[in-house]
C-alpha atoms as a PDB file:
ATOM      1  CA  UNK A   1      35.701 -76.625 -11.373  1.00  0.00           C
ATOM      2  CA  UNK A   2      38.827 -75.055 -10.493  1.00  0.00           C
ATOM      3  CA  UNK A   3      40.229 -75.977 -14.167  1.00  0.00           C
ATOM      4  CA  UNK A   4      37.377 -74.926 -15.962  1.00  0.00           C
ATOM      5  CA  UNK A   5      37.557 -71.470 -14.171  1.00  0.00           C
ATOM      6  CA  UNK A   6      41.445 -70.684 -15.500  1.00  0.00           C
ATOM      7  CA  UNK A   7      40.408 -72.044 -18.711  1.00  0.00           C
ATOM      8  CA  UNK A   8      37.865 -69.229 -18.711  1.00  0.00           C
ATOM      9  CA  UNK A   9      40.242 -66.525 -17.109  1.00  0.00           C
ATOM     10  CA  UNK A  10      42.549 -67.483 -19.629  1.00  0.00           C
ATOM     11  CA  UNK A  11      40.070 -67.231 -22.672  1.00  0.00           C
ATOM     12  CA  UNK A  12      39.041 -64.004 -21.891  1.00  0.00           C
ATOM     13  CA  UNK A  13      42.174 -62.395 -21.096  1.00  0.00           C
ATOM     14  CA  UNK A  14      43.936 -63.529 -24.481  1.00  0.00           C
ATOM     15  CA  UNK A  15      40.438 -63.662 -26.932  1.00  0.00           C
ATOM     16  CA  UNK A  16      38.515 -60.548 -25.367  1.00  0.00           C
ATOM     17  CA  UNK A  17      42.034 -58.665 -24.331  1.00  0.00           C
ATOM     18  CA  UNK A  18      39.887 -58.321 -20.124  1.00  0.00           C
ATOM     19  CA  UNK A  19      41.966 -55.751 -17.243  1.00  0.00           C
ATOM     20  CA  UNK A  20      43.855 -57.660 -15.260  1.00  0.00           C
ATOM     21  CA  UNK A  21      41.009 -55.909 -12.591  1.00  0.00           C
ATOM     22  CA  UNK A  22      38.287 -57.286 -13.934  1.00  0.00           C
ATOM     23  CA  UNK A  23      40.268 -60.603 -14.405  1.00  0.00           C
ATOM     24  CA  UNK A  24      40.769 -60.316 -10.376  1.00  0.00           C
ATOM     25  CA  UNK A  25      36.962 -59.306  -9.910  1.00  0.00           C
ATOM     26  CA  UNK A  26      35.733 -62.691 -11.890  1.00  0.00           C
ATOM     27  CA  UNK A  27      38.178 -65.115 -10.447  1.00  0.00           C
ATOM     28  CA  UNK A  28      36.647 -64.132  -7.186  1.00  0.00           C
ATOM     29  CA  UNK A  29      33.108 -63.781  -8.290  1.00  0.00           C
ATOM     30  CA  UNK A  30      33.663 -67.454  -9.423  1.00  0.00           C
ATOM     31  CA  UNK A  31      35.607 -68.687  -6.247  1.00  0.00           C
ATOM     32  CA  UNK A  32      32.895 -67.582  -4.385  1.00  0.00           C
ATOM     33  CA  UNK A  33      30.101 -69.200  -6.862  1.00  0.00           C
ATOM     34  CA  UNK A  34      32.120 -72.366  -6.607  1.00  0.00           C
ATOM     35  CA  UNK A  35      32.401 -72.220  -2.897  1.00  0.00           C
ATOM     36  CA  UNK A  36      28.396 -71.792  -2.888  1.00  0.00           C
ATOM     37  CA  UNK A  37      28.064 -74.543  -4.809  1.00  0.00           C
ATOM     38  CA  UNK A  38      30.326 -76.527  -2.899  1.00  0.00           C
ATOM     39  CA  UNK A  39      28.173 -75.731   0.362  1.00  0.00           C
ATOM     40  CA  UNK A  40      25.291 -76.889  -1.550  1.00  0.00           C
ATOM     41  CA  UNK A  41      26.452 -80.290  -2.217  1.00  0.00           C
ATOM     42  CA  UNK A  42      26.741 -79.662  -6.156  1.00  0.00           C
ATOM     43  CA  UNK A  43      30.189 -81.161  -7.136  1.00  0.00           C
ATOM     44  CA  UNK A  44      29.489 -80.816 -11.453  1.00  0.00           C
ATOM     45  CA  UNK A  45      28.963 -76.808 -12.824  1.00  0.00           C
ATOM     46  CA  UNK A  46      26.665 -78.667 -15.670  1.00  0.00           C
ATOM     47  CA  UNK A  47      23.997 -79.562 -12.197  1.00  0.00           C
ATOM     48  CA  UNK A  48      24.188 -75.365 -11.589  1.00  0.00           C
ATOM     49  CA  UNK A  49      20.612 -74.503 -11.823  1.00  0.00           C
ATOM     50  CA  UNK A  50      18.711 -71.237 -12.795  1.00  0.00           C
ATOM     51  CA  UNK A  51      17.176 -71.773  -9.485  1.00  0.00           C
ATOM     52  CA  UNK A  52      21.059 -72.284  -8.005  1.00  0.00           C
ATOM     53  CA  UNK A  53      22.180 -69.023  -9.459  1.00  0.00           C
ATOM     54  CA  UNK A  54      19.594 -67.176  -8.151  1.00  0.00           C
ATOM     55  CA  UNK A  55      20.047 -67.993  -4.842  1.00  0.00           C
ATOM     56  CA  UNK A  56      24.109 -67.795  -4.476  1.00  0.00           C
ATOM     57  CA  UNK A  57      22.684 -63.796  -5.941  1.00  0.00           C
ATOM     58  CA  UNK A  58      20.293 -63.603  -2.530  1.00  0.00           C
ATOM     59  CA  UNK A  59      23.105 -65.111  -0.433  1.00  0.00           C
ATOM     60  CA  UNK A  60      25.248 -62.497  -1.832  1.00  0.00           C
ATOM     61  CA  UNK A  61      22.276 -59.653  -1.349  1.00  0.00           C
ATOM     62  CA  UNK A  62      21.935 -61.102   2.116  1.00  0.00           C
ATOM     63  CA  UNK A  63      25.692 -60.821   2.881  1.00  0.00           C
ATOM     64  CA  UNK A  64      25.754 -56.870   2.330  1.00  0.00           C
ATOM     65  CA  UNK A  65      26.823 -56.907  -0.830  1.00  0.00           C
ATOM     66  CA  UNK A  66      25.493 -54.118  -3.259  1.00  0.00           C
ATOM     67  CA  UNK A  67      23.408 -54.139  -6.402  1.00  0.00           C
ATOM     68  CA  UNK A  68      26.006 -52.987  -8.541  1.00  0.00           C
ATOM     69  CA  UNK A  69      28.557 -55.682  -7.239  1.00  0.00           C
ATOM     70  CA  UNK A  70      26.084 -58.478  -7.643  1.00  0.00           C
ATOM     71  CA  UNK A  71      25.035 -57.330 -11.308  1.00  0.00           C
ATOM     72  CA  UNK A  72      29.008 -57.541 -12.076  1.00  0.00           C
ATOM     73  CA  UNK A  73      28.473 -60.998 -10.754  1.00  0.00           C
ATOM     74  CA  UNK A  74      25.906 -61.829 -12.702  1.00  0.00           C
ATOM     75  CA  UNK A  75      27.633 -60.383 -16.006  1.00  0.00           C
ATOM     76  CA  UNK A  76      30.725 -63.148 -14.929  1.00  0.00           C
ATOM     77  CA  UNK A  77      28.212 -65.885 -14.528  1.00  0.00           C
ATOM     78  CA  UNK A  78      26.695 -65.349 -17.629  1.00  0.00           C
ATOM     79  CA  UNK A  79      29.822 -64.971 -19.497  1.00  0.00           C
ATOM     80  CA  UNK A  80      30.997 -67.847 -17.776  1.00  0.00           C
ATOM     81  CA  UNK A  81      28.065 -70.322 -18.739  1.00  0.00           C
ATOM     82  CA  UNK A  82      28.574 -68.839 -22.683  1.00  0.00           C
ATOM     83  CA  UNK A  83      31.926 -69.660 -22.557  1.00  0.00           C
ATOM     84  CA  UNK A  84      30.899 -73.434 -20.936  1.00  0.00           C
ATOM     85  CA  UNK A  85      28.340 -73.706 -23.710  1.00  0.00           C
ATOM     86  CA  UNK A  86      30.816 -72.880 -26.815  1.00  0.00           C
ATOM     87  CA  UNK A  87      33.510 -75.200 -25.178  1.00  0.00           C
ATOM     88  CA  UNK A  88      30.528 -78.340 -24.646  1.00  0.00           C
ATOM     89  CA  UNK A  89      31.062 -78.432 -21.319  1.00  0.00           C
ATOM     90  CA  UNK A  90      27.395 -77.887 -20.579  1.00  0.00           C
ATOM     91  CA  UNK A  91      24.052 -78.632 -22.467  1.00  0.00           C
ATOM     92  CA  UNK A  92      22.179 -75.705 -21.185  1.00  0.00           C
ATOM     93  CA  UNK A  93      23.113 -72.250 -20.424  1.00  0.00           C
ATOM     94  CA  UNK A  94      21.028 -71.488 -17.096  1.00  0.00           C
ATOM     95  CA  UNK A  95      22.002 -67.830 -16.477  1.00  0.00           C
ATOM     96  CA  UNK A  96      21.155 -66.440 -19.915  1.00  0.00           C
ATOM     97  CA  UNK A  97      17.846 -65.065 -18.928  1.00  0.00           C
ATOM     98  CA  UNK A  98      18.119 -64.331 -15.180  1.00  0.00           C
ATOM     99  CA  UNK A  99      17.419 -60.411 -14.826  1.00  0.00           C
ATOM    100  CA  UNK A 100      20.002 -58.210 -13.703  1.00  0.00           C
ATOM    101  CA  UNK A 101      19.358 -57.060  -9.915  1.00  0.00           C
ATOM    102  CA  UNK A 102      19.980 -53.279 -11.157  1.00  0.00           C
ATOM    103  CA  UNK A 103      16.649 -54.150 -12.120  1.00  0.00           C
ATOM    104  CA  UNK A 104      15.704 -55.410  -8.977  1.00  0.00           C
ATOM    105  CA  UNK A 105      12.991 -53.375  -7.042  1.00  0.00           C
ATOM    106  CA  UNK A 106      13.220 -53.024  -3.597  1.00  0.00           C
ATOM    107  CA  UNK A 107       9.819 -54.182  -1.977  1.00  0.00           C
ATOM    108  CA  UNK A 108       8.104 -51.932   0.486  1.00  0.00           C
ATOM    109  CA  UNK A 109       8.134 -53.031   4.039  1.00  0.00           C
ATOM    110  CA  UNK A 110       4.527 -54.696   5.096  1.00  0.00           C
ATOM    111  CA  UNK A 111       2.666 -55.598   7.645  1.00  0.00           C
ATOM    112  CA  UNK A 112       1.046 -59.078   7.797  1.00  0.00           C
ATOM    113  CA  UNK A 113      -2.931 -58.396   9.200  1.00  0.00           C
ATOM    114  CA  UNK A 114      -2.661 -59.889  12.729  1.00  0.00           C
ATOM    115  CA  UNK A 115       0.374 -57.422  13.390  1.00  0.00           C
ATOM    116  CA  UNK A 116      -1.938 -54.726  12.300  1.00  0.00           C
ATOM    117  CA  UNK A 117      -4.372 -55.726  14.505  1.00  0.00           C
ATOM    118  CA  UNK A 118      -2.219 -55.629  17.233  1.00  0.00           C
ATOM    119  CA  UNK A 119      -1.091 -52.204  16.396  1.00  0.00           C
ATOM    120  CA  UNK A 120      -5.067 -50.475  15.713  1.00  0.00           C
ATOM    121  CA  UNK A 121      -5.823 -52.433  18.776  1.00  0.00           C
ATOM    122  CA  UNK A 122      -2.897 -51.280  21.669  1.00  0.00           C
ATOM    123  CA  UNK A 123      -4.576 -48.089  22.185  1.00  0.00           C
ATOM    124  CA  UNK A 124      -6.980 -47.189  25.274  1.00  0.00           C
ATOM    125  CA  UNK A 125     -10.069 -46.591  24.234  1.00  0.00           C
ATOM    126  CA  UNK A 126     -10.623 -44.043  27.601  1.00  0.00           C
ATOM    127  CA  UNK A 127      -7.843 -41.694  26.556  1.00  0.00           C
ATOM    128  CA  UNK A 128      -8.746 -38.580  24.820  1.00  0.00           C
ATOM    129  CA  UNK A 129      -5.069 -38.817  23.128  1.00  0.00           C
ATOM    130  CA  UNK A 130      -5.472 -42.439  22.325  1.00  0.00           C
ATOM    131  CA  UNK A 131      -8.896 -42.415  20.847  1.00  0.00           C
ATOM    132  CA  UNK A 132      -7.373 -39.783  18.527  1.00  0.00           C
ATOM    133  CA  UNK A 133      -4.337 -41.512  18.063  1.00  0.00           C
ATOM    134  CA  UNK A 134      -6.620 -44.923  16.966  1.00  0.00           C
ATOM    135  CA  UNK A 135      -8.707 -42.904  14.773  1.00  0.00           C
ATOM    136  CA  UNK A 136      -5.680 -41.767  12.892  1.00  0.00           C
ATOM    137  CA  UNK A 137      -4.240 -45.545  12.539  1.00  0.00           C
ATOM    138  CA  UNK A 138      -7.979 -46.965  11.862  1.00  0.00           C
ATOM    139  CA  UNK A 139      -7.957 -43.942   8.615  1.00  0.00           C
ATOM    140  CA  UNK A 140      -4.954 -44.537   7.448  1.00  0.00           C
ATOM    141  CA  UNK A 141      -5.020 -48.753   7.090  1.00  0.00           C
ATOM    142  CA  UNK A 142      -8.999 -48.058   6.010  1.00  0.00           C
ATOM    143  CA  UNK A 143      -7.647 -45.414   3.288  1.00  0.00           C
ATOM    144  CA  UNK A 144      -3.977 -46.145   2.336  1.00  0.00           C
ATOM    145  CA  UNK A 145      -3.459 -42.300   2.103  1.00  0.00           C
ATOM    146  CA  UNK A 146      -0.392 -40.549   2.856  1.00  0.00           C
ATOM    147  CA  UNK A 147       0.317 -39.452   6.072  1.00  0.00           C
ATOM    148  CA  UNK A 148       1.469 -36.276   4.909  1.00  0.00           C
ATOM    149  CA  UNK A 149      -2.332 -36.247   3.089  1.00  0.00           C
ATOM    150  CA  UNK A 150      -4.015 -37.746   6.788  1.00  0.00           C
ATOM    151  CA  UNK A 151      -2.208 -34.586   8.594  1.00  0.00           C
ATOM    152  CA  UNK A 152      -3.673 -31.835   6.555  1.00  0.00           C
ATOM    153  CA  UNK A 153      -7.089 -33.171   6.630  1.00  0.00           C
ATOM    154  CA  UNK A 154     -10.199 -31.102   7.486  1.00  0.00           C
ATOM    155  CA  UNK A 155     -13.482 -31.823   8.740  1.00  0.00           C
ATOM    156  CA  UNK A 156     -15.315 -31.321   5.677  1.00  0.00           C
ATOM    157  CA  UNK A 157     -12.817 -33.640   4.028  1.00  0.00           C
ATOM    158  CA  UNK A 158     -14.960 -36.239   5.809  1.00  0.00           C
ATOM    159  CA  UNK A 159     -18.116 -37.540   4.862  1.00  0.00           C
ATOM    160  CA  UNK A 160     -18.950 -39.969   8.135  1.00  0.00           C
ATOM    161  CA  UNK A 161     -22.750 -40.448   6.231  1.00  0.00           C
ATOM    162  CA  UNK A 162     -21.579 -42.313   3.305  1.00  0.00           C
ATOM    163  CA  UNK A 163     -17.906 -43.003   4.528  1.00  0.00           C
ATOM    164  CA  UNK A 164     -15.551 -41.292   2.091  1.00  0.00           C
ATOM    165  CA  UNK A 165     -12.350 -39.164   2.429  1.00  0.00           C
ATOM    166  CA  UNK A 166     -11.194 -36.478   0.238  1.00  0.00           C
ATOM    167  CA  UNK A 167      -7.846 -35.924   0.600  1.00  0.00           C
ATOM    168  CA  UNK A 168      -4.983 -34.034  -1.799  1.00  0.00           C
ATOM    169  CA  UNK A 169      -1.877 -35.921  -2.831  1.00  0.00           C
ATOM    170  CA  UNK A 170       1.415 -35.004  -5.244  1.00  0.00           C
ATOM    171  CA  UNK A 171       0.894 -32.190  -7.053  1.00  0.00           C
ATOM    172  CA  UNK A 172      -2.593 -31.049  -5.477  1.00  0.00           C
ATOM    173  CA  UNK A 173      -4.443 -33.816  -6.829  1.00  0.00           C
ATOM    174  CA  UNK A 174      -7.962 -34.555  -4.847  1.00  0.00           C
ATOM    175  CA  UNK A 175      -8.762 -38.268  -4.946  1.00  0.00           C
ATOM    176  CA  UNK A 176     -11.818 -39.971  -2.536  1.00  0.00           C
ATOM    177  CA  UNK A 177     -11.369 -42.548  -1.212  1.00  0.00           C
ATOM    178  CA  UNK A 178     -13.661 -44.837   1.134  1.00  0.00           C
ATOM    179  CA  UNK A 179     -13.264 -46.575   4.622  1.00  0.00           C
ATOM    180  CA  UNK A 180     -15.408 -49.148   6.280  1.00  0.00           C
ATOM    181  CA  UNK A 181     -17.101 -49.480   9.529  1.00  0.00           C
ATOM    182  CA  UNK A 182     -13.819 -49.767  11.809  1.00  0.00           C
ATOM    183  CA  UNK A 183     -12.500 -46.243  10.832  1.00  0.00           C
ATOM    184  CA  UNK A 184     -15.812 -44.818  11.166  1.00  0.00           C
ATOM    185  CA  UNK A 185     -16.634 -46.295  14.701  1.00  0.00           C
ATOM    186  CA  UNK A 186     -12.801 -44.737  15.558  1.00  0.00           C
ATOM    187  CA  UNK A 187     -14.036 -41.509  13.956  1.00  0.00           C
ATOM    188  CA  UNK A 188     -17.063 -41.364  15.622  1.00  0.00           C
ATOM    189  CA  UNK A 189     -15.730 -42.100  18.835  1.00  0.00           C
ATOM    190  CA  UNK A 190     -12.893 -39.269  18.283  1.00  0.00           C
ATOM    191  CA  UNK A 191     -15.185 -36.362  17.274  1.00  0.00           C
ATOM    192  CA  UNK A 192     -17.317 -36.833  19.902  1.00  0.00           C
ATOM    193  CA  UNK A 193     -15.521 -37.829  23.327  1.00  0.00           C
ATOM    194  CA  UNK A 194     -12.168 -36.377  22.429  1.00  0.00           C
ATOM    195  CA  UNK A 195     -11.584 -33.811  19.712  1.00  0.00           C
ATOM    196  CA  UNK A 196     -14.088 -31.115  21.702  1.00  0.00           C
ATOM    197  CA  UNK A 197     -11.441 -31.296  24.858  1.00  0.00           C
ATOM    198  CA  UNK A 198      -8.730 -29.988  22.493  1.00  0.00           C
ATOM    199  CA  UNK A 199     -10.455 -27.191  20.971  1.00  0.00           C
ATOM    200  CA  UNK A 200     -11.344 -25.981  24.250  1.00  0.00           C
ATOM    201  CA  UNK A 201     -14.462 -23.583  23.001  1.00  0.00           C
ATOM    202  CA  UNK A 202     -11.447 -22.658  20.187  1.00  0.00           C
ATOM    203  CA  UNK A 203     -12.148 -23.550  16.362  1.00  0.00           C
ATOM    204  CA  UNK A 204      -9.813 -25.293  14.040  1.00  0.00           C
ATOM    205  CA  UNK A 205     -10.988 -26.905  10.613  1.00  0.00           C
ATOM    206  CA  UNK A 206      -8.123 -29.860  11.337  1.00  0.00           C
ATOM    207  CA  UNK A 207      -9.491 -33.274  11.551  1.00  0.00           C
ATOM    208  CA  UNK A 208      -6.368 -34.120  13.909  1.00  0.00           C
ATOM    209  CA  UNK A 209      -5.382 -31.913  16.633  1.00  0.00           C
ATOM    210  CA  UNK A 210      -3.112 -32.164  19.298  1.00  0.00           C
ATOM    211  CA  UNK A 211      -3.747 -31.488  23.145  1.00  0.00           C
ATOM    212  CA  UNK A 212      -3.151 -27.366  22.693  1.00  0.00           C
ATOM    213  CA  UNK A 213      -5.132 -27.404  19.913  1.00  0.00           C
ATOM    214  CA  UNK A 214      -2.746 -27.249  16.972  1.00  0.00           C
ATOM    215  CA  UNK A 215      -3.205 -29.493  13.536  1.00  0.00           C
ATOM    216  CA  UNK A 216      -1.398 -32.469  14.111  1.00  0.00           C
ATOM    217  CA  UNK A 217       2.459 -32.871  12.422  1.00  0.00           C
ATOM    218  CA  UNK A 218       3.862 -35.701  10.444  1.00  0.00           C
ATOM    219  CA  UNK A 219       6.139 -35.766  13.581  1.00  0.00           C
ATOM    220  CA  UNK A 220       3.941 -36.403  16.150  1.00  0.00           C
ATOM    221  CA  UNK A 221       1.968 -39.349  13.908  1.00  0.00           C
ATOM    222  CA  UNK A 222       5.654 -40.707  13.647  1.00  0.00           C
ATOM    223  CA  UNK A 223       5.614 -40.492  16.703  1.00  0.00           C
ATOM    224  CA  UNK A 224       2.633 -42.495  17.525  1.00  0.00           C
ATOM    225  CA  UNK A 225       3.283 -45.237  15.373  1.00  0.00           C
ATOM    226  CA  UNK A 226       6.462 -45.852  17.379  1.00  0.00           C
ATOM    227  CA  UNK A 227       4.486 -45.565  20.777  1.00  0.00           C
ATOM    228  CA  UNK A 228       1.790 -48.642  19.645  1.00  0.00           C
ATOM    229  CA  UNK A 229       4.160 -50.512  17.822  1.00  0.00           C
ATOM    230  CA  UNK A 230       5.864 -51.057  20.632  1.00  0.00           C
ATOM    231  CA  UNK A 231       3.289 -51.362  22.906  1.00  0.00           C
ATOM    232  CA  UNK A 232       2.256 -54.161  20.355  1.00  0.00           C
ATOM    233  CA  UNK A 233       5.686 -55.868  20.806  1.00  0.00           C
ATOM    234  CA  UNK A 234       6.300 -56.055  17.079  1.00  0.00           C
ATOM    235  CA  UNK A 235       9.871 -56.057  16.253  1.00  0.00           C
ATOM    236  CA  UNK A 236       9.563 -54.900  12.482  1.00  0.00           C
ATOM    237  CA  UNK A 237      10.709 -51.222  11.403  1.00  0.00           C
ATOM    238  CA  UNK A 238       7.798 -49.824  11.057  1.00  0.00           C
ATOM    239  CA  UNK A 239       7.006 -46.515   9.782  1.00  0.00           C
ATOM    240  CA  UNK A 240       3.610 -44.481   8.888  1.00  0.00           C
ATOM    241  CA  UNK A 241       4.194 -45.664   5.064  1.00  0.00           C
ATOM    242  CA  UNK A 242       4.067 -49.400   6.456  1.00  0.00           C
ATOM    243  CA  UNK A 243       0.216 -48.825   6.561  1.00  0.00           C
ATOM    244  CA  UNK A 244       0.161 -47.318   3.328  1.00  0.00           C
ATOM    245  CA  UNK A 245       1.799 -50.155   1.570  1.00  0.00           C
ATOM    246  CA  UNK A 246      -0.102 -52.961   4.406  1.00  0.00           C
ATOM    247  CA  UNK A 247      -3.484 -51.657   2.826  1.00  0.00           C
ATOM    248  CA  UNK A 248      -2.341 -52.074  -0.734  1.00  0.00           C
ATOM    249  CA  UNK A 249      -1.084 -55.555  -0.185  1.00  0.00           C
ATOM    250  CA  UNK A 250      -3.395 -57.193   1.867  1.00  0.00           C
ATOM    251  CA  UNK A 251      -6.467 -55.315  -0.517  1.00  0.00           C
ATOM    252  CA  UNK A 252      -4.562 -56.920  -3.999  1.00  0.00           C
ATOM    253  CA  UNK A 253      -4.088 -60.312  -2.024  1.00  0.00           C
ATOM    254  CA  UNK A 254      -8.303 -60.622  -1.517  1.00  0.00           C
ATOM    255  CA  UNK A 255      -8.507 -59.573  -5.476  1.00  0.00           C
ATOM    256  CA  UNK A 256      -9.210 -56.204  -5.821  1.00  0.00           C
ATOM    257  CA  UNK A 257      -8.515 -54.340  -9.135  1.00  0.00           C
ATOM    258  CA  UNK A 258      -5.217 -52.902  -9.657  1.00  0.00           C
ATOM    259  CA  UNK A 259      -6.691 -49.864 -10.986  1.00  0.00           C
ATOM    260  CA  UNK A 260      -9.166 -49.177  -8.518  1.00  0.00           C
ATOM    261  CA  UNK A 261      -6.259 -49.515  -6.264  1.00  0.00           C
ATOM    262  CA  UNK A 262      -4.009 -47.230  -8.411  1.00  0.00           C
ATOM    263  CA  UNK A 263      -6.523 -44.643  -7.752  1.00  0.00           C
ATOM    264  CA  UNK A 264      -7.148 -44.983  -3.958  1.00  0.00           C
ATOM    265  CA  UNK A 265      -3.259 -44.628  -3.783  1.00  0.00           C
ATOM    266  CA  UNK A 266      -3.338 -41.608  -6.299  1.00  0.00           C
ATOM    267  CA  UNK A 267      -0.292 -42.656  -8.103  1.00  0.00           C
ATOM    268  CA  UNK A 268      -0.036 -40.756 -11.164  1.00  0.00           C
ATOM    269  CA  UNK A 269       1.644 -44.418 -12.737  1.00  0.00           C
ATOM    270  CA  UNK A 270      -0.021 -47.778 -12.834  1.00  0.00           C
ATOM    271  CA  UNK A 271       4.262 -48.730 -12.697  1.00  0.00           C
ATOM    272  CA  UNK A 272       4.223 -47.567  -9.380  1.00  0.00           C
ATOM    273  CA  UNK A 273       1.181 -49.810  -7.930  1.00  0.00           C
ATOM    274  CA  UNK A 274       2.468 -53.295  -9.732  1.00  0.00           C
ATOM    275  CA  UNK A 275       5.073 -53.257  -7.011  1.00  0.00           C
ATOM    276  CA  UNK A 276       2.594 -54.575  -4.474  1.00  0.00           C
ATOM    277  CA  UNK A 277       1.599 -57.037  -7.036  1.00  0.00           C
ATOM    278  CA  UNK A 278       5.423 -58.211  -7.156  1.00  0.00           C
ATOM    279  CA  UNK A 279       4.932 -58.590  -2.719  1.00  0.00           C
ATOM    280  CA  UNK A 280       1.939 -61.000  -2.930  1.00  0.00           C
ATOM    281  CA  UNK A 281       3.536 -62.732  -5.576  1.00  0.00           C
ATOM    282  CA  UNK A 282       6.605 -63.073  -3.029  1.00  0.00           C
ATOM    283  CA  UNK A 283       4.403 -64.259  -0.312  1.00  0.00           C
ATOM    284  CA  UNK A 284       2.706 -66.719  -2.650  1.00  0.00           C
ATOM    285  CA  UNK A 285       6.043 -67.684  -3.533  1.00  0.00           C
ATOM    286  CA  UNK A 286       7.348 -68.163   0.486  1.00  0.00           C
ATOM    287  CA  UNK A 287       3.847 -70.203   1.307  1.00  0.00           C
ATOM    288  CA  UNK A 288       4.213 -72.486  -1.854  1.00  0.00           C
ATOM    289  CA  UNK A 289       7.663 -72.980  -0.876  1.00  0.00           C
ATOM    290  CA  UNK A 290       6.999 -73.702   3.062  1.00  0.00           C
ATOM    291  CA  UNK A 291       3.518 -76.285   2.464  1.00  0.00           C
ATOM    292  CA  UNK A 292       4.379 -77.827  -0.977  1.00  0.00           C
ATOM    293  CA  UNK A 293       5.599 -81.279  -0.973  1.00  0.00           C
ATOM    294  CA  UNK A 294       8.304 -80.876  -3.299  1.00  0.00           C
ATOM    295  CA  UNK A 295       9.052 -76.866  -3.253  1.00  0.00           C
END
């Protein structure tokens, strides 16, 4: 492969008149493709897969190495195969349709549903603080909303009778949105045994206060999602959005419409929702790959 590698470096510093930097950048791009290869016991470039390709890109992902720097890659790969393909070295070229990673989305971070359990589940139920704090996880999982929209709730945002939620997302947009029993056993539970010892005989119109009777920040939920993820021994970054995106995975995964999903999300573009589409496809991908036969 070495040979076939300054026969390229050669052709496209004489025919396509390349910078002797960009010369450098491919001879190492390919050194390091060959090297891959090498590790995966492929001795012939014309046995390089599309599937082989893709993965010396992850490695390279996985190593640190940018999006930018792998697309450049990519672009030598590609114009490496061509130049195979002209010269009959190879029947096939297998890079010419592989998508750029500048393309590449980067998937939201998830939750799997027994780690979610163990997170709705570390609180004491006793606690005034922690049967607010539960209520607050048990909404936002049940809803998907923002926690910026959870925080600014009122109490006649909630309709415990026929379990709904308004809430108000980008741009001042109201959207409902339901919740099942859980949430509204959390809710109940909240209202009644805890939320009366913060107002102390005060009013407030938040759905979420805090122990002197303020509305609750996007701090202090931060700050609670730290407190029972640990607790819950989960070693994941996890952040308030992680039960945002959990509910719109795990929702998609048991079939629900991506528009009806769009909509309990309020995103303004159905672009924006196919992303959770692209992480059940991924974990399709990684159980196919783990419990088929021949992956």
């Amino acid at each position: 492969m070495n040979e076939l590698i300054e026969q390229f470096l050669s052709y496209i510093s004489v025919e396509r008149g390349m910078a002797n930097n960009t010369l450098s950048s491919y001879k190492r791009d390919l050194f390091r493709f060959r090297d891959f290869l090498k590790s995966k016991k492929i001795d012939s470039i014309d046995k390089a897969s599309r599937q082989m390709i893709n993965s010396f890109m992850m490695a390279e992902r996985e190593r640190g190495l940018g999006s930018n720097s792998v697309s450049r890659e990519l672009a030598c790969l590609k114009s490496f195969f061509k130049f195979l393909l002209k010269e009959n070295i190879i029947k096939e070229d297998a890079a010419t349709i592989i998508e750029s990673p500048k393309l590449w989305k980067k998937l939201p971070s998830t939750l799997n549903i027994e780690e979610v359990e163990a997170i709705l589940n570390a609180s004491n139920a006793r606690d005034p603080m922690e049967m607010r704090d539960k209520a607050a996880l048990e909404l936002m999982y049940a809803t998907g909303m923002r926690v910026s929209e959870l925080v600014h709730l009122k109490m006649d945002d909630i309709n415990m009778e026929v379990g709904f939620a308004k809430c108000f997302g980008k741009g001042s947009k109201e959207r409902i949105v339901p919740f099942g029993k859980k949430a509204k056993e959390s809710l109940v539970r909240y209202l009644e045994k805890s939320r009366p010892q913060f107002l102390k005989k005060n009013v407030s119109n938040f759905l979420f206060l805090t122990r002197l009777n303020k509305q609750m920040s996007r701090q202090t939920f931060w700050k609670i999602i730290k407190r029972y993820v640990k607790i819950a021994r989960i070693k994941k970054k996890v952040t308030p959005h992680s039960l945002r995106h959990s509910f719109a995975t795990h929702i998609l995964e048991r079939g629900a419409d991506l528009r009806i999903v769009q909509e309990m999300l309020g995103h303004a573009d159905i672009s924006t929702t196919q992303i959770y589409t692209h992480v059940s496809k991924d974990r399709l991908k990684s159980i196919h790959q783990k419990f088929h036969p021949r992956p």
